[in-house]
Protein backbone atom coordinates (compact mmCIF):
# COMPACT_ATOMS: atom_id res chain seq x y z
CA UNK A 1 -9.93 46.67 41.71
CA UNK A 2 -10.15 43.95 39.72
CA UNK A 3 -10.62 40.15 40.75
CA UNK A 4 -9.53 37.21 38.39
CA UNK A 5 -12.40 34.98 40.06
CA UNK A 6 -14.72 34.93 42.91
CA UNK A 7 -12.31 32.59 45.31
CA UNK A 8 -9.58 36.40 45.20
CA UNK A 9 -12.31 38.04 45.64
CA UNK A 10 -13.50 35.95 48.63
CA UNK A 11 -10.07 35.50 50.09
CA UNK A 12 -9.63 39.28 49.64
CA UNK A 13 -12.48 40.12 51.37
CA UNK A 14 -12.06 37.37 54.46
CA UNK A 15 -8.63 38.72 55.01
CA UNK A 16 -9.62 42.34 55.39
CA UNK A 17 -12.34 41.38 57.82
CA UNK A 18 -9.94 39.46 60.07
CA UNK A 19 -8.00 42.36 59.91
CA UNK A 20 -9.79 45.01 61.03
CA UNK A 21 -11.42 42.59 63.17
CA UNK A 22 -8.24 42.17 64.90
CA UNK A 23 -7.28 45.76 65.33
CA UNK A 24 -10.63 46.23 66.64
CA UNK A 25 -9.41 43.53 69.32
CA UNK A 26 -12.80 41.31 68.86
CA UNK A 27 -12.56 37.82 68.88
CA UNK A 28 -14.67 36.17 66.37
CA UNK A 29 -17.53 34.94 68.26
CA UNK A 30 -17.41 38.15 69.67
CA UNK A 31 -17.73 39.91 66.11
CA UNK A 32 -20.29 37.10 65.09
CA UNK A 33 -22.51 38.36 68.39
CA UNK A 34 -22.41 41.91 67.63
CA UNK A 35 -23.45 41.48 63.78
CA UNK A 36 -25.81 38.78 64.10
CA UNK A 37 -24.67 35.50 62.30
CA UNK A 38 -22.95 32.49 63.72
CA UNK A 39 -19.34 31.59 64.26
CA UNK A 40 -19.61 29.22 61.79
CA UNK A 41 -20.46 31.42 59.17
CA UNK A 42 -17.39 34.26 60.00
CA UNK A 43 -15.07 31.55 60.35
CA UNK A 44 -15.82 30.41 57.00
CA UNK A 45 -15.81 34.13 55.83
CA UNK A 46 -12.71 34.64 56.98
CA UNK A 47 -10.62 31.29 56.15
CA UNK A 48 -7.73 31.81 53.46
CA UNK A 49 -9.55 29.00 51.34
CA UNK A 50 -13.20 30.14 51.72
CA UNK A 51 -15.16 29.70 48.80
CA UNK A 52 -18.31 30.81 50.66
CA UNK A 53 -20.42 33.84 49.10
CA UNK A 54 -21.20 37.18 51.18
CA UNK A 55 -23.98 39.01 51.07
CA UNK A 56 -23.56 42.80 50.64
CA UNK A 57 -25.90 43.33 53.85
CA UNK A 58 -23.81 41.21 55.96
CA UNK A 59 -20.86 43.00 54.78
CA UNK A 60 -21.64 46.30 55.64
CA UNK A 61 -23.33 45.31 58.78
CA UNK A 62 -19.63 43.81 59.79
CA UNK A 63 -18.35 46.99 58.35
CA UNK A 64 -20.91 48.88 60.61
CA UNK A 65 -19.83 46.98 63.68
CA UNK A 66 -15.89 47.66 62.92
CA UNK A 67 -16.42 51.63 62.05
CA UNK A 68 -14.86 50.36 58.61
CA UNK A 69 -15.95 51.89 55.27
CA UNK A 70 -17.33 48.56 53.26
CA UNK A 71 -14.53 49.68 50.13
CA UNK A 72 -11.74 48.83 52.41
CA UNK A 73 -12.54 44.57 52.31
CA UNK A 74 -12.12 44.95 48.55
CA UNK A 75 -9.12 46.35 48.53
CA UNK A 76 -6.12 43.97 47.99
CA UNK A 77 -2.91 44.08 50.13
């Protein structure tokens, strides 16, 4: 995988988790709840413009929560 700058890498990422978060049929606030962060914050995760850094714990904890192994939100479409 390889990312020309941090805002594909972000997008990348935002889209998987909407993704998965989707097949998992959780709504966002529901997904927010379960992992422990605001709305706010996933919403921003997951927009198509987000610009908004990650941190690897929150990652895998949203992995946790959709039984998703953490190397599928890097990988690109």
């Amino acid at each position: 995988m390889y990312f020309k700058n941090d805002n594909e890498l972000f997008k990348t990422i935002g889209n998987n988790i909407q993704y998965f978060r989707k097949n998992a049929n959780l709504t966002q606030s529901q997904l927010a709840e379960e992992v422990g962060i605001s709305l706010s914050y996933l919403s921003k995760i997951e927009a198509s413009n987000c610009n908004k850094s990650i941190s690897i714990s929150v990652l895998n904890q949203i992995a946790n929560c959709l039984n998703v192994d953490i190397i599928e939100f890097l990988k690109e479409e």
